[in-house]
PDB file of N, CA and C in Angstrom:
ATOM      1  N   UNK A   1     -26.750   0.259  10.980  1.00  0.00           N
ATOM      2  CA  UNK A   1     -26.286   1.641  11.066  1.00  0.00           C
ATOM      3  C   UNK A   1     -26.356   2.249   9.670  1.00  0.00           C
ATOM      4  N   UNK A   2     -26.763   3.478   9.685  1.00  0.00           N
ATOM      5  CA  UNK A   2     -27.292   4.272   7.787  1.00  0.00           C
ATOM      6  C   UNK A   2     -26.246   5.209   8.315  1.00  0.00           C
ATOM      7  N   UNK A   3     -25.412   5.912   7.335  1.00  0.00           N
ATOM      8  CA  UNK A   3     -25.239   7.280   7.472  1.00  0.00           C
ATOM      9  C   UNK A   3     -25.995   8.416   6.668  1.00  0.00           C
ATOM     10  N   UNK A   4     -25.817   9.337   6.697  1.00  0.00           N
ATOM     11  CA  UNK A   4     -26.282  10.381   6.091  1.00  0.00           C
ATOM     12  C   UNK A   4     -25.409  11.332   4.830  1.00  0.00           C
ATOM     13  N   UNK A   5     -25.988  12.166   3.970  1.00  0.00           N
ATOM     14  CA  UNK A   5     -25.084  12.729   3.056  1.00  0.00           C
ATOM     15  C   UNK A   5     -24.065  13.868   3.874  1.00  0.00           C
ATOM     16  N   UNK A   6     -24.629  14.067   5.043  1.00  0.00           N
ATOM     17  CA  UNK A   6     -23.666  15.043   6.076  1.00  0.00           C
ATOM     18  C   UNK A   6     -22.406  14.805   6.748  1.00  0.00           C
ATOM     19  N   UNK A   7     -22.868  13.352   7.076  1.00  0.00           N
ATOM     20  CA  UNK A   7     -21.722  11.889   7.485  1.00  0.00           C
ATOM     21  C   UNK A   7     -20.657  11.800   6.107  1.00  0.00           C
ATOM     22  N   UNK A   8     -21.476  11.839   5.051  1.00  0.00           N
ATOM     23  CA  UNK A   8     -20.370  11.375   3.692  1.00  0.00           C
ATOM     24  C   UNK A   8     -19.693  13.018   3.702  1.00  0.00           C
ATOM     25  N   UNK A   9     -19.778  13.813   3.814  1.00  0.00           N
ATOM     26  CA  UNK A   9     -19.403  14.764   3.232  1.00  0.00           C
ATOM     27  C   UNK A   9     -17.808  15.122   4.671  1.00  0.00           C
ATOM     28  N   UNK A  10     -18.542  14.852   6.075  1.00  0.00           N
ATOM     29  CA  UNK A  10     -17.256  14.826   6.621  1.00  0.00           C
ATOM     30  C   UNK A  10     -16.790  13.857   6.554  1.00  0.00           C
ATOM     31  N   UNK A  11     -16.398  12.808   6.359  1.00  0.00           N
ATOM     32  CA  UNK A  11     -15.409  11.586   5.989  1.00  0.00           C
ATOM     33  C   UNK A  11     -15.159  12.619   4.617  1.00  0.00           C
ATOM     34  N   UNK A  12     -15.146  12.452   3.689  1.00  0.00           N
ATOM     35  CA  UNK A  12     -14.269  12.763   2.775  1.00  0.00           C
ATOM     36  C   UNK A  12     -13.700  14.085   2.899  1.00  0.00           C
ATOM     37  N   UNK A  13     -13.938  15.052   3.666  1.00  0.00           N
ATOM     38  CA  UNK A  13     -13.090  15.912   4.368  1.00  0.00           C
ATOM     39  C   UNK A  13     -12.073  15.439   4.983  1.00  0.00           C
ATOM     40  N   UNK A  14     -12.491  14.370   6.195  1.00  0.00           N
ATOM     41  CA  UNK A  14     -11.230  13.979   6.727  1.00  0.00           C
ATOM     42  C   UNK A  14     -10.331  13.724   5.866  1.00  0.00           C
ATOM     43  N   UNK A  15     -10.695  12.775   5.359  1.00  0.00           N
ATOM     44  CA  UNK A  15      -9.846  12.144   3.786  1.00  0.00           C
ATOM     45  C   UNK A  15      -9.529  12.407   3.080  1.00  0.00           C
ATOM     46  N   UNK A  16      -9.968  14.052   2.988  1.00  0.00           N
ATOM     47  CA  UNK A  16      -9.095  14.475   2.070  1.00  0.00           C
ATOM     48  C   UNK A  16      -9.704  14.473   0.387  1.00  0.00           C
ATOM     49  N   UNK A  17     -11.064  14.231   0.422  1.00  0.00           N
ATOM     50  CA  UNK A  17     -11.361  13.290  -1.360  1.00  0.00           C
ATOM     51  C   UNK A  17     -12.028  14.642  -1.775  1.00  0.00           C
ATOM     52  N   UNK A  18     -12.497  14.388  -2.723  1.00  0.00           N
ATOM     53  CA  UNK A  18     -13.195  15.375  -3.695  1.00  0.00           C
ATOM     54  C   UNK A  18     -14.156  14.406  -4.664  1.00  0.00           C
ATOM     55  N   UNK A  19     -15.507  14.504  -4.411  1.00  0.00           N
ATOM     56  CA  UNK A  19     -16.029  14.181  -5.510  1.00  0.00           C
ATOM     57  C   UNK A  19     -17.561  15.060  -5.701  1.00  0.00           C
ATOM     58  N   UNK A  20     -17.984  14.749  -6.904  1.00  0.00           N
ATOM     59  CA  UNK A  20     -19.362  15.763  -7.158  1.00  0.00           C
ATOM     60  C   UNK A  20     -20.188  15.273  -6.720  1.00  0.00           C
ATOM     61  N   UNK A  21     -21.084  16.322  -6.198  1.00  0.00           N
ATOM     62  CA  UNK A  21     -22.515  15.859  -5.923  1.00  0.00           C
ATOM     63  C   UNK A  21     -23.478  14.962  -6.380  1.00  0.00           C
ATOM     64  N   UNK A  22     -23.218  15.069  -7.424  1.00  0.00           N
ATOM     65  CA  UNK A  22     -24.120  14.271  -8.108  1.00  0.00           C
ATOM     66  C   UNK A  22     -23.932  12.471  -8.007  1.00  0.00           C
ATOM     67  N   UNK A  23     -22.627  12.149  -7.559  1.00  0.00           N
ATOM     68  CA  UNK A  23     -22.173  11.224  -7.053  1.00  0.00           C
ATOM     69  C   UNK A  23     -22.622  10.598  -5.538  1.00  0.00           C
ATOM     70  N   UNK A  24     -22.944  11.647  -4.792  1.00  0.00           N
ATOM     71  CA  UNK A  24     -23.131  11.687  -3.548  1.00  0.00           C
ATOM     72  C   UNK A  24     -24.283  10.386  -2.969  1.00  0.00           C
ATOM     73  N   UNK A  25     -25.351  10.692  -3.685  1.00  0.00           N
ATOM     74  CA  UNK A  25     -25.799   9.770  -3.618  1.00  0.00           C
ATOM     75  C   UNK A  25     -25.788   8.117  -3.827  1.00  0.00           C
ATOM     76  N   UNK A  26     -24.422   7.881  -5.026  1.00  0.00           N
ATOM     77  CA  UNK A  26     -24.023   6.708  -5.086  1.00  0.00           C
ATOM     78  C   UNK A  26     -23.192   6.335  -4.528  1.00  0.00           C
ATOM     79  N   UNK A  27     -22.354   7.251  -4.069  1.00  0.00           N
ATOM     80  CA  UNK A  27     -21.446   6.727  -2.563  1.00  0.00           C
ATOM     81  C   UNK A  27     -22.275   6.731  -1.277  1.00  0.00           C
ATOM     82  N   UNK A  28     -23.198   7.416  -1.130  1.00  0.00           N
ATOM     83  CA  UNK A  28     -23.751   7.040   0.010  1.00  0.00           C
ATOM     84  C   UNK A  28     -24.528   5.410  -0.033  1.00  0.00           C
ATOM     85  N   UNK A  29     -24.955   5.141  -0.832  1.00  0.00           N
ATOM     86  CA  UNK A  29     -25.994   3.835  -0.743  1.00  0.00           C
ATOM     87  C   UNK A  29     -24.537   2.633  -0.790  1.00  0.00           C
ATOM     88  N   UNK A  30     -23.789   3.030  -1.689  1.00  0.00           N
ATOM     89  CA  UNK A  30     -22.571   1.829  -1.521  1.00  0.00           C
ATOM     90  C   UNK A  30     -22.032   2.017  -0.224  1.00  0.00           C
ATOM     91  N   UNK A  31     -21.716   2.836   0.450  1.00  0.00           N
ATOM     92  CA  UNK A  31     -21.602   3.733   1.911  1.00  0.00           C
ATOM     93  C   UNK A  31     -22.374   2.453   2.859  1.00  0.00           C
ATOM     94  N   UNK A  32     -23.285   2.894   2.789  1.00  0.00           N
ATOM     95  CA  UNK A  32     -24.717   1.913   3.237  1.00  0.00           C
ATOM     96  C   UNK A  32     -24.318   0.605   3.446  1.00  0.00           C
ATOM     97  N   UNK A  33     -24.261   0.131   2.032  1.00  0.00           N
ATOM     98  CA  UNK A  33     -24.042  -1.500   1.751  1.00  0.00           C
ATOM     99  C   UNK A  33     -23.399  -1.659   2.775  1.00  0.00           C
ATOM    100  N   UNK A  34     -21.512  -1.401   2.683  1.00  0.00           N
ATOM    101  CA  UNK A  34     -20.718  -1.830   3.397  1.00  0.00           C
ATOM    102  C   UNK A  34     -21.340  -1.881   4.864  1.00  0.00           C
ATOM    103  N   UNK A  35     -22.065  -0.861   5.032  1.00  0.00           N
ATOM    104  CA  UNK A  35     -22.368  -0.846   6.772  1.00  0.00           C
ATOM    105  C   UNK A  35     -22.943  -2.103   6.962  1.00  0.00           C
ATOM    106  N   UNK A  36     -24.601  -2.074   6.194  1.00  0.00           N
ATOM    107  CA  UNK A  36     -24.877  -3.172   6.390  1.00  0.00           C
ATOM    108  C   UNK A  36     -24.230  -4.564   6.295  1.00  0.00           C
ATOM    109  N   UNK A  37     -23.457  -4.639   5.566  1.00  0.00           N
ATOM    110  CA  UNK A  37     -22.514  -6.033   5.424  1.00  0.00           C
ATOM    111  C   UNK A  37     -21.952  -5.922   6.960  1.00  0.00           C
ATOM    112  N   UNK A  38     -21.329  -4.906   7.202  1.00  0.00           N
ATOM    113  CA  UNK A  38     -20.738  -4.901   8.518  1.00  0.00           C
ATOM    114  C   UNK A  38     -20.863  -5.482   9.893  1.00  0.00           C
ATOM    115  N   UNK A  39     -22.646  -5.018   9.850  1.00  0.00           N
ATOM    116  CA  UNK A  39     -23.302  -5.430  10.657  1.00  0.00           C
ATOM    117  C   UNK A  39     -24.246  -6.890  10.403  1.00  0.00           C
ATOM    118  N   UNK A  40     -24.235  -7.316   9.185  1.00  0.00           N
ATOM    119  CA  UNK A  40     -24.153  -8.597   9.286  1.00  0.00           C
ATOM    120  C   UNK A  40     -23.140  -9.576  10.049  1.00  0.00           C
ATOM    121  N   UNK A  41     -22.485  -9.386   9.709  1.00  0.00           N
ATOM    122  CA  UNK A  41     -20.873  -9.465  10.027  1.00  0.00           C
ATOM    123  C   UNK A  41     -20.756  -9.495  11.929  1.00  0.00           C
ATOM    124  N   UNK A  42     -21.099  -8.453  12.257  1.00  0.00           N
ATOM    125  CA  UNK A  42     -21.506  -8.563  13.542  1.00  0.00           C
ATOM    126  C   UNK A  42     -22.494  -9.590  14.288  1.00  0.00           C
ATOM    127  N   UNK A  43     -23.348 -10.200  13.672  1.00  0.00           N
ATOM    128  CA  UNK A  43     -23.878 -11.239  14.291  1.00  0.00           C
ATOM    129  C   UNK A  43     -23.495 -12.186  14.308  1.00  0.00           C
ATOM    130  N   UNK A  44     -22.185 -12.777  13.557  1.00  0.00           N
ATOM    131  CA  UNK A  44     -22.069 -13.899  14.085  1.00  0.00           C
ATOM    132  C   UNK A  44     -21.118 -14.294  15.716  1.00  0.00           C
ATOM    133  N   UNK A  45     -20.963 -14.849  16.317  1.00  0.00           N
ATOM    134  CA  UNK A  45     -20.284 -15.796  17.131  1.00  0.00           C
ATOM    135  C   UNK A  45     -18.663 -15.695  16.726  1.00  0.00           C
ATOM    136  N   UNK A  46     -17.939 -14.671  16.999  1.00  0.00           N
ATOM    137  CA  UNK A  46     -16.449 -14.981  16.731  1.00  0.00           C
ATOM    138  C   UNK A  46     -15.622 -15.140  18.009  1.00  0.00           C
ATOM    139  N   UNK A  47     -16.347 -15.547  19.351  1.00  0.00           N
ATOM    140  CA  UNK A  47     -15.529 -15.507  20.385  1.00  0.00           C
ATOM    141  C   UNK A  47     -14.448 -16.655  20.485  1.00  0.00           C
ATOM    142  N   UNK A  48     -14.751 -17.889  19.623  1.00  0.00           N
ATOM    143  CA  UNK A  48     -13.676 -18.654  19.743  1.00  0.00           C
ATOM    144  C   UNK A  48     -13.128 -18.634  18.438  1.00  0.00           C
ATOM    145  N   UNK A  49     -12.832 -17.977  17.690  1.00  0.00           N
ATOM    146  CA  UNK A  49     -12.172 -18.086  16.204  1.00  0.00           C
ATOM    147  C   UNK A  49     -10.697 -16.831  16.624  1.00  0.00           C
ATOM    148  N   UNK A  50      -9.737 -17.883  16.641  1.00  0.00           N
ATOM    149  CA  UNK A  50      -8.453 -16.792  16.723  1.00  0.00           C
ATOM    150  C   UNK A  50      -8.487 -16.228  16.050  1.00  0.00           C
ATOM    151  N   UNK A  51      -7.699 -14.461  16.070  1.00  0.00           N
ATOM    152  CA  UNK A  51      -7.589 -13.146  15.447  1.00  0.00           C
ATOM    153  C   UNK A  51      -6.598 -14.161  13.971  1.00  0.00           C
ATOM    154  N   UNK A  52      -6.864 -13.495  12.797  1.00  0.00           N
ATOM    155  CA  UNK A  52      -5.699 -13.548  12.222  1.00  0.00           C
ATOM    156  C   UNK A  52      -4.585 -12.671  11.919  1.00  0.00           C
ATOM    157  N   UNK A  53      -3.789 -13.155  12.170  1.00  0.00           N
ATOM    158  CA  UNK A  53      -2.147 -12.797  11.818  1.00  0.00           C
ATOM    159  C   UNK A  53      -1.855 -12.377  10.566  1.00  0.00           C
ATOM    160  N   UNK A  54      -1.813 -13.258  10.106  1.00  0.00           N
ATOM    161  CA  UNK A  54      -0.917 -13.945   8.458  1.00  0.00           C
ATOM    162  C   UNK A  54      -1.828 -14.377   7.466  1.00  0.00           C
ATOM    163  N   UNK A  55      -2.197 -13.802   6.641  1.00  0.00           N
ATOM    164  CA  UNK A  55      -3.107 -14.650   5.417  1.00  0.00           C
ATOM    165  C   UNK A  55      -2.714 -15.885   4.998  1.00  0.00           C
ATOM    166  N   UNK A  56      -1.389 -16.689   4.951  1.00  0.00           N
ATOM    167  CA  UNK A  56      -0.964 -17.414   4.845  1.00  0.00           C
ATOM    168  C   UNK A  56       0.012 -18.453   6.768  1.00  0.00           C
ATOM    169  N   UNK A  57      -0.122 -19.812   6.242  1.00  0.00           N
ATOM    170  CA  UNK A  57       0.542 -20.053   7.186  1.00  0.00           C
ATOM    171  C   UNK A  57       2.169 -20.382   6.881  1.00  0.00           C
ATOM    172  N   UNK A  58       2.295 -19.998   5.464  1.00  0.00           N
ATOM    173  CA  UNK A  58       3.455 -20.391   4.968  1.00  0.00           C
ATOM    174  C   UNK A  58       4.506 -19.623   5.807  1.00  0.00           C
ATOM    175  N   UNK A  59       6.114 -20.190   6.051  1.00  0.00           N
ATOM    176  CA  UNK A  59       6.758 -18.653   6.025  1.00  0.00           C
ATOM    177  C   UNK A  59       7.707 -19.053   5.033  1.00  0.00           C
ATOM    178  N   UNK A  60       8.449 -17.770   4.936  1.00  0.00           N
ATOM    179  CA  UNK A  60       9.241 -17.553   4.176  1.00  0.00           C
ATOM    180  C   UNK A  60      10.857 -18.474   3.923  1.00  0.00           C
ATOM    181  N   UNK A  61      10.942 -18.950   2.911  1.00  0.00           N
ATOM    182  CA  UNK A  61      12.293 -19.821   3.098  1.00  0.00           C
ATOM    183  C   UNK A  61      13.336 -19.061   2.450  1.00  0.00           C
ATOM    184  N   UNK A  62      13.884 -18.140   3.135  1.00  0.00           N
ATOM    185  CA  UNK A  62      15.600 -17.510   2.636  1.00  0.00           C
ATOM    186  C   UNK A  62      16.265 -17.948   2.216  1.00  0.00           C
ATOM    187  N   UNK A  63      17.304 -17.783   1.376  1.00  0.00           N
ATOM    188  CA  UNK A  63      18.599 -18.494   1.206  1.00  0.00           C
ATOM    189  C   UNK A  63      19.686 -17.377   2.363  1.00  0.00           C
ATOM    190  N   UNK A  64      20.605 -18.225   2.939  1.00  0.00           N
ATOM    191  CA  UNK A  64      21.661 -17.699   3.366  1.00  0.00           C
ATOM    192  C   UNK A  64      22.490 -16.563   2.694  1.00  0.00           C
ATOM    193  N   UNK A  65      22.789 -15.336   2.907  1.00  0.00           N
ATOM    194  CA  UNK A  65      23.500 -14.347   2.136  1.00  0.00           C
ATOM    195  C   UNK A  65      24.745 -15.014   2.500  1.00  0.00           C
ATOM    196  N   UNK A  66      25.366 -15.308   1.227  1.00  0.00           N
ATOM    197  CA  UNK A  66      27.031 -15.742   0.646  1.00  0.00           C
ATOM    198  C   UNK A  66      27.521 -14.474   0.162  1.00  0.00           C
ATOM    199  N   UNK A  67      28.881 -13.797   0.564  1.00  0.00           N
ATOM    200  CA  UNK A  67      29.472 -12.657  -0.169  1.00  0.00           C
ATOM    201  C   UNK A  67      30.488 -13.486  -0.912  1.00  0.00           C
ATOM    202  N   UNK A  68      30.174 -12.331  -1.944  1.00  0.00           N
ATOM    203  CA  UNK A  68      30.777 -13.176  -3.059  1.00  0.00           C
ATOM    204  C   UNK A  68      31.076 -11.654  -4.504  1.00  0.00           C
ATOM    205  N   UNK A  69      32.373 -12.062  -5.077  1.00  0.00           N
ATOM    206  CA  UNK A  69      32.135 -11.188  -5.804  1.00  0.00           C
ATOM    207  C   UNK A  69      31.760 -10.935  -7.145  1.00  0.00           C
ATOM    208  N   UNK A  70      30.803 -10.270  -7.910  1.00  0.00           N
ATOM    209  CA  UNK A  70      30.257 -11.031  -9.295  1.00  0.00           C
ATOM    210  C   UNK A  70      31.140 -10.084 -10.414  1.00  0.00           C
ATOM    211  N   UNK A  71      31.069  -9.081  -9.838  1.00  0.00           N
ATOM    212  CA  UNK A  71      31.593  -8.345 -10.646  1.00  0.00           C
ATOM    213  C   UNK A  71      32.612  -7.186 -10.231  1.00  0.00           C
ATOM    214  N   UNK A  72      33.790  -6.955 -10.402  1.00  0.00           N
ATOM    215  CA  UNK A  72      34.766  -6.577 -10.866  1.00  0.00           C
ATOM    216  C   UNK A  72      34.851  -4.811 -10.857  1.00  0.00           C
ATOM    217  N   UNK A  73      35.118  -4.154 -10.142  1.00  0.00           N
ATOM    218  CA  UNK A  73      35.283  -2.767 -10.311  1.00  0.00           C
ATOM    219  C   UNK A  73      35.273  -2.024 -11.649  1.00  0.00           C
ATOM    220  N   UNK A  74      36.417  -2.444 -12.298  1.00  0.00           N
ATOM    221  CA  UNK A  74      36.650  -2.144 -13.473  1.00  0.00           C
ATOM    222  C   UNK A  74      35.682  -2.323 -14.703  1.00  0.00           C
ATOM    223  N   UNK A  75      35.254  -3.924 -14.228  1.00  0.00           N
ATOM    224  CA  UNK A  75      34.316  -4.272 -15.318  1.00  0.00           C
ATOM    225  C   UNK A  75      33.005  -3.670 -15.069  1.00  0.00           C
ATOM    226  N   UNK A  76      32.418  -2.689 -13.763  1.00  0.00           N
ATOM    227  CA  UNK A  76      31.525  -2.166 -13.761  1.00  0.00           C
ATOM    228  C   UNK A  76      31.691  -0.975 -14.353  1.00  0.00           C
ATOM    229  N   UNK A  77      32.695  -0.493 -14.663  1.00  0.00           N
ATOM    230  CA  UNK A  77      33.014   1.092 -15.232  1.00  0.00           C
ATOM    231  C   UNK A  77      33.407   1.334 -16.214  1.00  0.00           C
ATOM    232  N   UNK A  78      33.398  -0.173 -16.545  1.00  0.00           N
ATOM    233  CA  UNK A  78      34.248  -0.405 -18.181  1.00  0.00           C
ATOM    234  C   UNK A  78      33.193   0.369 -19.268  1.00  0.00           C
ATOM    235  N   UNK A  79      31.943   0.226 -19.469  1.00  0.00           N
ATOM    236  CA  UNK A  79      30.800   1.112 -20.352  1.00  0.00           C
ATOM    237  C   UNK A  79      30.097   2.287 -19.372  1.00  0.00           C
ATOM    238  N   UNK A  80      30.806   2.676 -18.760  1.00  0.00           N
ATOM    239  CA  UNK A  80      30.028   3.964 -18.117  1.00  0.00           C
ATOM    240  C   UNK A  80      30.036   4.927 -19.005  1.00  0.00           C
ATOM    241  N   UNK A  81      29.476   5.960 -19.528  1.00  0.00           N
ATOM    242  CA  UNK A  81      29.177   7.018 -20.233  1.00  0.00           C
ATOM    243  C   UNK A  81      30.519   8.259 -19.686  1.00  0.00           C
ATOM    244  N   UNK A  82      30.639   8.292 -18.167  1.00  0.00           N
ATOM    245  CA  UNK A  82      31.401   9.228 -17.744  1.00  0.00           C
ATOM    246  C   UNK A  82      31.825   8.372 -16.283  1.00  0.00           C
ATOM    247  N   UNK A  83      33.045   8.798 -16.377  1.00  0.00           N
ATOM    248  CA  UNK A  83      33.545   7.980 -14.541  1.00  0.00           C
ATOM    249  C   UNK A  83      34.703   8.961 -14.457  1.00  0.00           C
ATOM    250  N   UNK A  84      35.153   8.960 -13.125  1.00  0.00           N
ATOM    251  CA  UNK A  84      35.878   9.964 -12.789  1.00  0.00           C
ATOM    252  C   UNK A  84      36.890   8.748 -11.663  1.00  0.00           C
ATOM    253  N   UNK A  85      37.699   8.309 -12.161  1.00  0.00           N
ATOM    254  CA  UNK A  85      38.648   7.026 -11.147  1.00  0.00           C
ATOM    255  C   UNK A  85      37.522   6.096 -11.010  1.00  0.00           C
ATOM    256  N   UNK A  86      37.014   6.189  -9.589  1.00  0.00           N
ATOM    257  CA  UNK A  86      36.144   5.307  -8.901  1.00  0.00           C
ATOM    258  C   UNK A  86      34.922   5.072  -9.016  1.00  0.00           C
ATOM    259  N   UNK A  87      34.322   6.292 -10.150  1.00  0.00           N
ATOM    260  CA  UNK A  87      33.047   6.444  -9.651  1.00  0.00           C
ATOM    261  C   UNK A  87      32.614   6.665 -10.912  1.00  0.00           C
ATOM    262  N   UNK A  88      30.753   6.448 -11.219  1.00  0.00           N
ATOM    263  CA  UNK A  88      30.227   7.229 -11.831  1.00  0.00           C
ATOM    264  C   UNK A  88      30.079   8.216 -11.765  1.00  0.00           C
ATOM    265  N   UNK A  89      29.479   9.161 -13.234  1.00  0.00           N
ATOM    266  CA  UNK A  89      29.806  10.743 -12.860  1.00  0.00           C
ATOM    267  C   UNK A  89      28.238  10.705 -13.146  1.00  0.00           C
ATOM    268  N   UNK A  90      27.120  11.422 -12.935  1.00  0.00           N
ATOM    269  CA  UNK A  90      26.081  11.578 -12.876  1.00  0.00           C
ATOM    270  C   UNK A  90      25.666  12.956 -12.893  1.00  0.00           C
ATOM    271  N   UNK A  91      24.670  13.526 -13.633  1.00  0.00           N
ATOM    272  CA  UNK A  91      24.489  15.118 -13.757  1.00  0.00           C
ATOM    273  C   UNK A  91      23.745  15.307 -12.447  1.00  0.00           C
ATOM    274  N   UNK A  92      24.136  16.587 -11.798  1.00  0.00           N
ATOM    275  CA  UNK A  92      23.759  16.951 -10.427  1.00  0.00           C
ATOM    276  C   UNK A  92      22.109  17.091 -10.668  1.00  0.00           C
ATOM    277  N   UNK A  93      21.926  16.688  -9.480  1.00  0.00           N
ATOM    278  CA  UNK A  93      20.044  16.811  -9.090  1.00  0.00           C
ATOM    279  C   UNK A  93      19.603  17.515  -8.329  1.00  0.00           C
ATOM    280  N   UNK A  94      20.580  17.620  -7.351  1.00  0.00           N
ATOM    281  CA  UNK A  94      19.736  18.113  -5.908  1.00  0.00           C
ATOM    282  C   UNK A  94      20.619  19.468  -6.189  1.00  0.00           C
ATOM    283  N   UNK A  95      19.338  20.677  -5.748  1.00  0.00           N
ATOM    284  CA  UNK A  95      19.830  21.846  -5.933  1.00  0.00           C
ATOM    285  C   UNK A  95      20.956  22.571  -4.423  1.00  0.00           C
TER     286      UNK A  95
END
Protein backbone atom coordinates (compact mmCIF):
# COMPACT_ATOMS: atom_id res chain seq x y z
CA UNK A 1 0.00 0.00 0.00
CA UNK A 2 1.80 3.75 -1.15
CA UNK A 3 0.03 6.77 -0.09
CA UNK A 4 0.05 9.90 -1.76
CA UNK A 5 1.11 13.66 -0.80
CA UNK A 6 -2.91 14.23 -0.72
CA UNK A 7 -3.22 11.18 1.81
CA UNK A 8 -0.25 12.99 3.90
CA UNK A 9 -1.75 16.22 3.86
CA UNK A 10 -5.25 14.83 5.25
CA UNK A 11 -3.79 12.79 8.07
CA UNK A 12 -2.02 15.66 9.36
CA UNK A 13 -5.17 17.63 9.22
CA UNK A 14 -6.80 15.09 11.13
CA UNK A 15 -3.94 15.35 13.51
CA UNK A 16 -3.83 18.32 13.81
CA UNK A 17 0.26 18.77 12.66
CA UNK A 18 1.79 21.44 10.73
CA UNK A 19 4.73 20.93 8.76
CA UNK A 20 6.39 22.56 5.46
CA UNK A 21 6.30 21.45 2.26
CA UNK A 22 9.35 21.02 1.63
CA UNK A 23 9.29 18.25 4.19
CA UNK A 24 6.46 16.62 2.52
CA UNK A 25 8.24 14.62 0.62
CA UNK A 26 10.33 13.15 3.47
CA UNK A 27 7.43 12.26 5.43
CA UNK A 28 5.87 10.77 2.71
CA UNK A 29 8.68 8.13 1.72
CA UNK A 30 9.20 7.45 5.67
CA UNK A 31 5.17 7.38 5.39
CA UNK A 32 5.88 4.64 2.79
CA UNK A 33 8.49 2.70 4.72
CA UNK A 34 6.25 2.11 7.64
CA UNK A 35 3.51 0.86 5.19
CA UNK A 36 5.68 -1.29 3.61
CA UNK A 37 7.09 -2.76 6.87
CA UNK A 38 3.44 -3.16 7.63
CA UNK A 39 2.71 -5.16 5.01
CA UNK A 40 5.58 -7.21 5.42
CA UNK A 41 4.36 -7.77 8.62
CA UNK A 42 1.22 -8.99 7.12
CA UNK A 43 2.58 -12.01 5.58
CA UNK A 44 3.43 -13.81 8.12
CA UNK A 45 1.23 -16.70 9.82
CA UNK A 46 0.00 -15.17 13.23
CA UNK A 47 -3.07 -17.38 13.60
CA UNK A 48 -1.64 -19.35 16.40
CA UNK A 49 0.56 -16.75 18.27
CA UNK A 50 -1.62 -15.32 21.27
CA UNK A 51 -2.53 -11.47 21.20
CA UNK A 52 -0.25 -9.78 23.67
CA UNK A 53 -1.37 -8.34 26.84
CA UNK A 54 1.57 -7.31 28.94
CA UNK A 55 5.10 -6.66 27.65
CA UNK A 56 6.20 -8.29 30.59
CA UNK A 57 5.02 -11.47 32.38
CA UNK A 58 6.12 -10.09 35.61
CA UNK A 59 3.41 -8.65 37.98
CA UNK A 60 3.66 -6.34 40.31
CA UNK A 61 4.67 -7.14 44.04
CA UNK A 62 2.95 -4.42 46.52
CA UNK A 63 3.67 -3.97 49.88
CA UNK A 64 0.56 -3.94 52.12
CA UNK A 65 -0.55 -0.19 53.04
CA UNK A 66 0.24 0.03 57.04
CA UNK A 67 -1.27 3.44 58.53
CA UNK A 68 0.96 4.75 60.43
CA UNK A 69 1.89 8.09 61.59
CA UNK A 70 5.29 9.75 60.41
CA UNK A 71 4.75 12.93 61.09
CA UNK A 72 3.13 15.05 63.56
CA UNK A 73 0.73 18.01 62.79
CA UNK A 74 2.64 20.43 64.44
CA UNK A 75 5.88 19.25 63.23
CA UNK A 76 4.48 19.70 59.71
CA UNK A 77 3.72 23.44 60.37
CA UNK A 78 6.48 23.97 62.51
CA UNK A 79 8.64 25.80 59.21
CA UNK A 80 5.70 26.85 57.22
CA UNK A 81 6.29 30.37 55.88
CA UNK A 82 2.51 31.26 56.85
CA UNK A 83 -0.23 28.89 58.66
CA UNK A 84 -3.32 30.00 59.93
CA UNK A 85 -4.17 27.16 63.12
CA UNK A 86 -4.46 24.12 60.89
CA UNK A 87 -3.41 24.94 57.78
CA UNK A 88 -1.10 26.27 55.30
CA UNK A 89 -1.75 29.67 54.02
CA UNK A 90 -0.97 29.75 50.28
CA UNK A 91 -1.40 32.89 47.88
CA UNK A 92 -4.79 32.52 46.04
CA UNK A 93 -4.68 31.08 42.37
CA UNK A 94 -7.83 30.42 41.12
CA UNK A 95 -9.58 33.55 40.08
Amino acid sequence: MHIDKETIRKIAHLGRLEFEEKNEEHILKDFNKILDWMDKLNELDTSNVAPLIHMSSEVNVLREDEVKVTLKHEEALYNAPKKDSDYFRVPKFLG
